[in-house]
PDB file of N, CA and C in Angstrom:
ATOM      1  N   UNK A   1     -13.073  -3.208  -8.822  1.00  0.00           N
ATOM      2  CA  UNK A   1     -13.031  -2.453  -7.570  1.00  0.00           C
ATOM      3  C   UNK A   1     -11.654  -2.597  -6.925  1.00  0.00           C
ATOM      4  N   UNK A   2     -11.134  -3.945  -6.859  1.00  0.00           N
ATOM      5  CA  UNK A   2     -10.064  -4.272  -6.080  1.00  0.00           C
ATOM      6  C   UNK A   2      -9.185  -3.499  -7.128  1.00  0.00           C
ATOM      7  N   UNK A   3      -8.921  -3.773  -8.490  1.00  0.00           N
ATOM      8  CA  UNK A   3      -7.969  -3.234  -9.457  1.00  0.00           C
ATOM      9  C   UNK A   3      -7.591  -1.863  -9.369  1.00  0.00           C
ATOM     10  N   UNK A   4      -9.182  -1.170  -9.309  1.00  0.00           N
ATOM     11  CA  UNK A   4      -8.747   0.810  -9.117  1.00  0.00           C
ATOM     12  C   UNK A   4      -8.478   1.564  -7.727  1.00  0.00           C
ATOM     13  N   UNK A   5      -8.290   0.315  -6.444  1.00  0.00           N
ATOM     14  CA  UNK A   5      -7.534   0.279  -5.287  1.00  0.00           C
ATOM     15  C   UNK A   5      -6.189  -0.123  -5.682  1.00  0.00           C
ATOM     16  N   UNK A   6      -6.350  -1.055  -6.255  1.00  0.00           N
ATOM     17  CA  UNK A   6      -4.596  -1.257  -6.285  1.00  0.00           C
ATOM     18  C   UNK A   6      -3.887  -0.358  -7.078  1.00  0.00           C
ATOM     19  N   UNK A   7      -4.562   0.107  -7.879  1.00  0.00           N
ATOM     20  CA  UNK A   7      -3.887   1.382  -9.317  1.00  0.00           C
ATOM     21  C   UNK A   7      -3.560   2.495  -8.140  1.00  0.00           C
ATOM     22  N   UNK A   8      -4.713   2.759  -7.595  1.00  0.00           N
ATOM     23  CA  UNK A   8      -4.808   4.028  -6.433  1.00  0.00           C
ATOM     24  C   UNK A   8      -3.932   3.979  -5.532  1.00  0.00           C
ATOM     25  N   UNK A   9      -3.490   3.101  -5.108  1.00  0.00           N
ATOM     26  CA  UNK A   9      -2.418   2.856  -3.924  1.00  0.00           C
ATOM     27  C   UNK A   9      -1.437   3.037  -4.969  1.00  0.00           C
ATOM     28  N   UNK A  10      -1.057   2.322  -6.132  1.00  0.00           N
ATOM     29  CA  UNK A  10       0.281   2.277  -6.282  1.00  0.00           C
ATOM     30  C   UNK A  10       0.595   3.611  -6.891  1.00  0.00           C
ATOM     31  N   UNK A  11      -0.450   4.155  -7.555  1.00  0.00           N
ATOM     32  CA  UNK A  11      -0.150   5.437  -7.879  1.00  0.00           C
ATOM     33  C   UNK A  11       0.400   6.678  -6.790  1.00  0.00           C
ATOM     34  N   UNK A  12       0.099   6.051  -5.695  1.00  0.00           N
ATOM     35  CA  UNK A  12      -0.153   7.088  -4.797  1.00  0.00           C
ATOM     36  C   UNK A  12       1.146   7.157  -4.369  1.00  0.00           C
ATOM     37  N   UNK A  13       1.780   5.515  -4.150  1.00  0.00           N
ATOM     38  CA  UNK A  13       2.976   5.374  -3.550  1.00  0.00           C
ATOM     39  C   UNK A  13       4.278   6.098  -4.369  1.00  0.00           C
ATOM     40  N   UNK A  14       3.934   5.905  -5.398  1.00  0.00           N
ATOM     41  CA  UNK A  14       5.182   5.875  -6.354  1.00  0.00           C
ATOM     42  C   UNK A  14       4.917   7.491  -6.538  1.00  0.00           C
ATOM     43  N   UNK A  15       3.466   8.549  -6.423  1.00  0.00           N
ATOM     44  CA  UNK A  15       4.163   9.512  -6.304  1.00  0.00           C
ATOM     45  C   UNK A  15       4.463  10.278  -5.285  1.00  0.00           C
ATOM     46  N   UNK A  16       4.296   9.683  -3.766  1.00  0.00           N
ATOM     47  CA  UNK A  16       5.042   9.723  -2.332  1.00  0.00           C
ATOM     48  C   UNK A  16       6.712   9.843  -2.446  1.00  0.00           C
ATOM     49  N   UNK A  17       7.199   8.587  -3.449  1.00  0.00           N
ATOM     50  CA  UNK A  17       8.310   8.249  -3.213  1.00  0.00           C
ATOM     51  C   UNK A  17       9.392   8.997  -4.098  1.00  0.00           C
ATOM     52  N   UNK A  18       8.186   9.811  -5.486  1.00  0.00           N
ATOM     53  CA  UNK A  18       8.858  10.116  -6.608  1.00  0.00           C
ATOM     54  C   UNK A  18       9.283  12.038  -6.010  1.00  0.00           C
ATOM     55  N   UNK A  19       8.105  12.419  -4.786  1.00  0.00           N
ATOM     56  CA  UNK A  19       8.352  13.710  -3.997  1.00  0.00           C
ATOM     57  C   UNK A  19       9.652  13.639  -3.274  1.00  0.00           C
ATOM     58  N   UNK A  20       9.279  12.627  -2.087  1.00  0.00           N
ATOM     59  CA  UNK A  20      10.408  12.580  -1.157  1.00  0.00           C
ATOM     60  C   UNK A  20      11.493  11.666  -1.371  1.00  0.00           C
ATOM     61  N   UNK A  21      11.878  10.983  -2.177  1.00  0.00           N
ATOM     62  CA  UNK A  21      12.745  10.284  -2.682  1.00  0.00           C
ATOM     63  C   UNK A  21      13.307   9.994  -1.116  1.00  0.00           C
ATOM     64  N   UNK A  22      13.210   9.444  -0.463  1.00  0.00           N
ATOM     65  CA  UNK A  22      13.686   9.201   1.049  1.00  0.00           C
ATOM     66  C   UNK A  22      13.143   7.789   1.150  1.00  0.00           C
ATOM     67  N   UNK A  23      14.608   7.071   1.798  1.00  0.00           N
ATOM     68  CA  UNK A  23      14.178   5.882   2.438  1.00  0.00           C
ATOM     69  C   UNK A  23      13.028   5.338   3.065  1.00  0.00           C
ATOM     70  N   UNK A  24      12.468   6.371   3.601  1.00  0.00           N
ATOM     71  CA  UNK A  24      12.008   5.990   5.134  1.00  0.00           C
ATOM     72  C   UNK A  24      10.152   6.229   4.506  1.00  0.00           C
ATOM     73  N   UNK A  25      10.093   6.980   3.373  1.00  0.00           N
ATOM     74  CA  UNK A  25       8.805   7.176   2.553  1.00  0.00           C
ATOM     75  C   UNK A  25       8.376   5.547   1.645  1.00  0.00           C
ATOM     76  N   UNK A  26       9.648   5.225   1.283  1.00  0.00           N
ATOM     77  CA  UNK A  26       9.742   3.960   0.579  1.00  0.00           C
ATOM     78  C   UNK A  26       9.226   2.709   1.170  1.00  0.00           C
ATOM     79  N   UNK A  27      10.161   2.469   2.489  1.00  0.00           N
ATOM     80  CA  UNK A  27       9.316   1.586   3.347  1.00  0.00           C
ATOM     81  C   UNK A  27       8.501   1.745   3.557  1.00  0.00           C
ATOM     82  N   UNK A  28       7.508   2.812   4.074  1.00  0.00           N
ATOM     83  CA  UNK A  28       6.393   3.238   5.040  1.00  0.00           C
ATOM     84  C   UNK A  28       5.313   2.433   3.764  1.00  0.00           C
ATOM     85  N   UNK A  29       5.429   3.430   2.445  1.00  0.00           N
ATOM     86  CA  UNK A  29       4.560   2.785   1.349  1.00  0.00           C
ATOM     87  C   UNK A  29       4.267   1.413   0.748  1.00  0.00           C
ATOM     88  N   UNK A  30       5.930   0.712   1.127  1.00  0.00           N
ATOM     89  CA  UNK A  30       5.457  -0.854   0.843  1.00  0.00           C
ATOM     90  C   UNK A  30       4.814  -1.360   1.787  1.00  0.00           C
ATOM     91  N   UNK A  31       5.309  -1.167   3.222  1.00  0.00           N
ATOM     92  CA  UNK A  31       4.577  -1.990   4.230  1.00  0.00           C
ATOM     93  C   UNK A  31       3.179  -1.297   4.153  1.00  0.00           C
ATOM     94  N   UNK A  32       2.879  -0.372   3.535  1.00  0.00           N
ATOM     95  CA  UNK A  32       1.392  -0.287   3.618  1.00  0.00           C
ATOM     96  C   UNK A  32       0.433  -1.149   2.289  1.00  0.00           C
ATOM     97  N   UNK A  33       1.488  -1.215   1.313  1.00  0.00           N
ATOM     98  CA  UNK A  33       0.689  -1.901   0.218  1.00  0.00           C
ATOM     99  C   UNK A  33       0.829  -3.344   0.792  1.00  0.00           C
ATOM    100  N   UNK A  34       1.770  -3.782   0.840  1.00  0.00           N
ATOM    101  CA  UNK A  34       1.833  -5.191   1.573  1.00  0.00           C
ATOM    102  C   UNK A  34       0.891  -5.430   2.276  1.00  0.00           C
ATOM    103  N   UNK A  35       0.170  -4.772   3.233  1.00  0.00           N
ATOM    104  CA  UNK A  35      -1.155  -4.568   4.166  1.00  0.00           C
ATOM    105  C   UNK A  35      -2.217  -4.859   3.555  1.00  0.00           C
ATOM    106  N   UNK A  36      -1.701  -3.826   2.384  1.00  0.00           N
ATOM    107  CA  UNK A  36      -3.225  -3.498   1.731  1.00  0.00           C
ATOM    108  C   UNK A  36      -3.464  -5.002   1.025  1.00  0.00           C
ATOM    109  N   UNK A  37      -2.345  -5.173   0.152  1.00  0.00           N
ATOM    110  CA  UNK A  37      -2.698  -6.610  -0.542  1.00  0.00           C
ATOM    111  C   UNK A  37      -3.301  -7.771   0.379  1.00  0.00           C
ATOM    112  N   UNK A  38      -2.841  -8.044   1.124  1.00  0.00           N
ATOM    113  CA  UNK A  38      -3.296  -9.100   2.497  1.00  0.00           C
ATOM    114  C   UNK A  38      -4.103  -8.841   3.228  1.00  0.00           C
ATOM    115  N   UNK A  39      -4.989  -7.443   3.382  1.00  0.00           N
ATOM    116  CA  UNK A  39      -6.217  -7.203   4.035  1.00  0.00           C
ATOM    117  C   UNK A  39      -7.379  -7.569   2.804  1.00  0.00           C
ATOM    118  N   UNK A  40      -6.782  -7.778   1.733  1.00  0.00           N
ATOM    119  CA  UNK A  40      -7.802  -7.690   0.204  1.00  0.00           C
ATOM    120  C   UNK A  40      -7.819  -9.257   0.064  1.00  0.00           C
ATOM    121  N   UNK A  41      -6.576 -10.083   0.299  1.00  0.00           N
ATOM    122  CA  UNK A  41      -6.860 -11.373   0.108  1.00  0.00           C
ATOM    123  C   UNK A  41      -7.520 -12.216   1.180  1.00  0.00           C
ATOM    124  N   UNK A  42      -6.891 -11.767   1.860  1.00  0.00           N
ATOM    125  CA  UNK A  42      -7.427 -12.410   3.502  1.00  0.00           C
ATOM    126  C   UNK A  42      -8.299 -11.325   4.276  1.00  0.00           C
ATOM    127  N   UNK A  43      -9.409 -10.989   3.836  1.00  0.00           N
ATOM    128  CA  UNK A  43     -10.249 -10.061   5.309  1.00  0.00           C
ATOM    129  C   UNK A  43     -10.074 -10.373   6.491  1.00  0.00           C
ATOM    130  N   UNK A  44     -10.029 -12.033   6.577  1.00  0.00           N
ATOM    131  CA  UNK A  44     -10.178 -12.235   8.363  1.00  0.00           C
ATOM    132  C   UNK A  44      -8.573 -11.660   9.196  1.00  0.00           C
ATOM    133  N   UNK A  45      -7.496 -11.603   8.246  1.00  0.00           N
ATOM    134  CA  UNK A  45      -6.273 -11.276   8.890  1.00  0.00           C
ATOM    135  C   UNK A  45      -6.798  -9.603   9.155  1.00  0.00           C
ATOM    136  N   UNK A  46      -7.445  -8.905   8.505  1.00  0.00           N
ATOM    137  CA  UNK A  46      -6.949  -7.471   9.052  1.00  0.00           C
ATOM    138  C   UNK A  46      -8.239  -6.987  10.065  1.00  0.00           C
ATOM    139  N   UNK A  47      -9.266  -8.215  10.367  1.00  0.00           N
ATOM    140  CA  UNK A  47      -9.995  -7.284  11.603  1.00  0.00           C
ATOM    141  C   UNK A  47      -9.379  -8.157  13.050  1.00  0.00           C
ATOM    142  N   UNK A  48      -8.332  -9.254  12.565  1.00  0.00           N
ATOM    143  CA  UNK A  48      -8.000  -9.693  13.813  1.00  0.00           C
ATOM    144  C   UNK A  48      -6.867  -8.694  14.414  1.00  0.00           C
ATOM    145  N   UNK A  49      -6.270  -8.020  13.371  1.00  0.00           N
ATOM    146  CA  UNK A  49      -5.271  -7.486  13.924  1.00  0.00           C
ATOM    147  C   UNK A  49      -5.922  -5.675  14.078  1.00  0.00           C
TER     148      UNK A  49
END
């Protein structure tokens, strides 16, 4: 489950980044996987925030 979220995100990112080839698409997508990874390891961090 967690694996075909993480495939899904990264797929998603890389083809965000592979459209807009723009800085600002690049960041937006890591700090969201970064999220994503740390809301998946730690639950209690992402309903505190």
């Amino acid at each position: 489950m967690i694996l075909s979220a993480f495939y899904y995100f990264t797929a998603n990112m890389l083809n965000i980044f592979w459209k807009t080839q723009t800085r600002q698409a690049l960041i937006a997508s890591s700090h969201f996987m970064i999220y994503f990874l740390i809301s998946t390891s730690r639950p209690s961090l992402g309903t505190s925030s």
